[in-house]
Protein backbone atom coordinates (compact mmCIF):
# COMPACT_ATOMS: atom_id res chain seq x y z
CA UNK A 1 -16.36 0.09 -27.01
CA UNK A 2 -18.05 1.34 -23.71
CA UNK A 3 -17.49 4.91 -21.87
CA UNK A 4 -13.97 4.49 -20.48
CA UNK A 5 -12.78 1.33 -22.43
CA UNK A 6 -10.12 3.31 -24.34
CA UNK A 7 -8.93 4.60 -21.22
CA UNK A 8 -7.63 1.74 -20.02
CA UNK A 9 -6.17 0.24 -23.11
CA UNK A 10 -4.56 2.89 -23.51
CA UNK A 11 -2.85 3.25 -20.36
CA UNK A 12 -0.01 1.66 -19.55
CA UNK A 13 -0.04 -1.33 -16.55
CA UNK A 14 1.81 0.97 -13.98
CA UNK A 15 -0.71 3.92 -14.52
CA UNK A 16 -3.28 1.56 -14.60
CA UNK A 17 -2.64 0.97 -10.93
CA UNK A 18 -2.06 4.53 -9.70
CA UNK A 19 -5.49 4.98 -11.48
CA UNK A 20 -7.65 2.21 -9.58
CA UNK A 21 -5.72 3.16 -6.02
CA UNK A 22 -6.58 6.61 -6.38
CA UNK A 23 -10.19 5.77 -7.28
CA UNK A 24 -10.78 3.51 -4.29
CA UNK A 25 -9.29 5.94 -2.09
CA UNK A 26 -12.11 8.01 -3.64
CA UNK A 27 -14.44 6.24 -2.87
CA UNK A 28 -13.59 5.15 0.84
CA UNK A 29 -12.61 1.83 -0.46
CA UNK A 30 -8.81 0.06 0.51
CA UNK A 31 -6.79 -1.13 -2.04
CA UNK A 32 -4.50 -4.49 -1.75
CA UNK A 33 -2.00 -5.65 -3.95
CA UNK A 34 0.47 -8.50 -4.34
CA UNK A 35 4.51 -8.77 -4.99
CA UNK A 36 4.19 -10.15 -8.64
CA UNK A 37 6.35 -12.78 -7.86
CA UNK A 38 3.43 -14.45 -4.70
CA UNK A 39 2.96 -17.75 -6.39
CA UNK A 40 -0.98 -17.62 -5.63
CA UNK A 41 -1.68 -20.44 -8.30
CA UNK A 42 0.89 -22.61 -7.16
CA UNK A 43 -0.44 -22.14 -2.97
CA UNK A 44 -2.62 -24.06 -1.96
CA UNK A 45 -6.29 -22.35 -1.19
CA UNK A 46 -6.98 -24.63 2.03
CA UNK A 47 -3.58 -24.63 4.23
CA UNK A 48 -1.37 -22.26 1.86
CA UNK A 49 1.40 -24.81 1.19
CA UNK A 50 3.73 -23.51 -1.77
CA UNK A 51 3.88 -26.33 -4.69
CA UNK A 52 7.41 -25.79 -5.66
CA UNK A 53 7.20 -27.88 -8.71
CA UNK A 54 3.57 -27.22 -10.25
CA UNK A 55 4.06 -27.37 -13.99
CA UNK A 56 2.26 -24.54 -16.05
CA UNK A 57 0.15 -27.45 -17.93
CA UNK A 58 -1.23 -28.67 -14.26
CA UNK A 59 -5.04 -27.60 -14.43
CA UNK A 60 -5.11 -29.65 -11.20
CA UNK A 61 -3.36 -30.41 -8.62
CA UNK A 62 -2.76 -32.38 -5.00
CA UNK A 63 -1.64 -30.28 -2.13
CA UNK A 64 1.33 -32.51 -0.76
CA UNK A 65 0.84 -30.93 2.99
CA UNK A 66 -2.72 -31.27 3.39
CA UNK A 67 -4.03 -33.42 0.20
CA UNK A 68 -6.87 -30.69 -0.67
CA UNK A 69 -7.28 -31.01 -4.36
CA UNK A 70 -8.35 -28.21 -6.22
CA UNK A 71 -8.02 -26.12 -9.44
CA UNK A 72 -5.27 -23.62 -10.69
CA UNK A 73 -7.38 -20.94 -11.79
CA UNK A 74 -9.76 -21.22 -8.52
CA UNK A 75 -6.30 -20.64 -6.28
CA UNK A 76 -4.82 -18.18 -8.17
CA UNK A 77 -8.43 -16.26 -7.76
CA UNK A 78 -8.84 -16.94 -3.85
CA UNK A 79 -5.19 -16.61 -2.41
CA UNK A 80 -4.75 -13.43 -3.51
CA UNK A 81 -7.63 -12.53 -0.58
CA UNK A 82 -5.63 -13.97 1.63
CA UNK A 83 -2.46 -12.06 0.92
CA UNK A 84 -1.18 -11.08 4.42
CA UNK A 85 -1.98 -7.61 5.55
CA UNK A 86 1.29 -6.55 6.87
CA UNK A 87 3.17 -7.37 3.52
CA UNK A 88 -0.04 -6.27 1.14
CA UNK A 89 0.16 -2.29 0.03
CA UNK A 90 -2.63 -0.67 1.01
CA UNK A 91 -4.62 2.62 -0.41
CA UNK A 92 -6.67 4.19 2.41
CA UNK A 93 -8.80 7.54 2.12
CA UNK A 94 -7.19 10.16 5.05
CA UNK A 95 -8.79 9.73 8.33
CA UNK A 96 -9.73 5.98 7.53
């Protein structure tokens, strides 16, 4: 295992988090983070409609609003960087 690997797996989620915020406040970095309930692979990645009924076995899908198609796995890795600011929690270094 490499330098540090045991670390995390042997942390638990929660302290895995108060972990990485304090380290990017460290470093001068900001930290966001989502509710764990923001559906970001059932939004779409183009206009941010909400799929209400998305199936877990949908790979795929059609956004009804704007007709984008696009993957699961690509949205749920792109919406997340559009999580709005004023709901996101942030980690800033003082004086940032």
């Amino acid at each position: 295992m490499k330098p540090g690997a045991v670390d995390v797996a042997d942390a638990g989620l929660g302290d895995l988090l108060r972990q990485v915020a304090y380290e990017t406040a460290w470093h001068g970095c900001r930290l966001h983070t989502a509710d764990r309930f923001y559906p970001s692979s059932e939004s779409c990645s183009a206009c941010g409609h909400v799929q209400q009924a998305l199936p877990l076995a949908a790979r795929a899908h059609r956004c009804d609003a704007c007709g984008a198609v696009a993957d699961r796995d690509h949205d749920a890795a792109v919406n997340p960087a559009r999580w709005p600011a004023r709901t996101a929690q942030t980690a800033h270094p003082a004086g940032a």
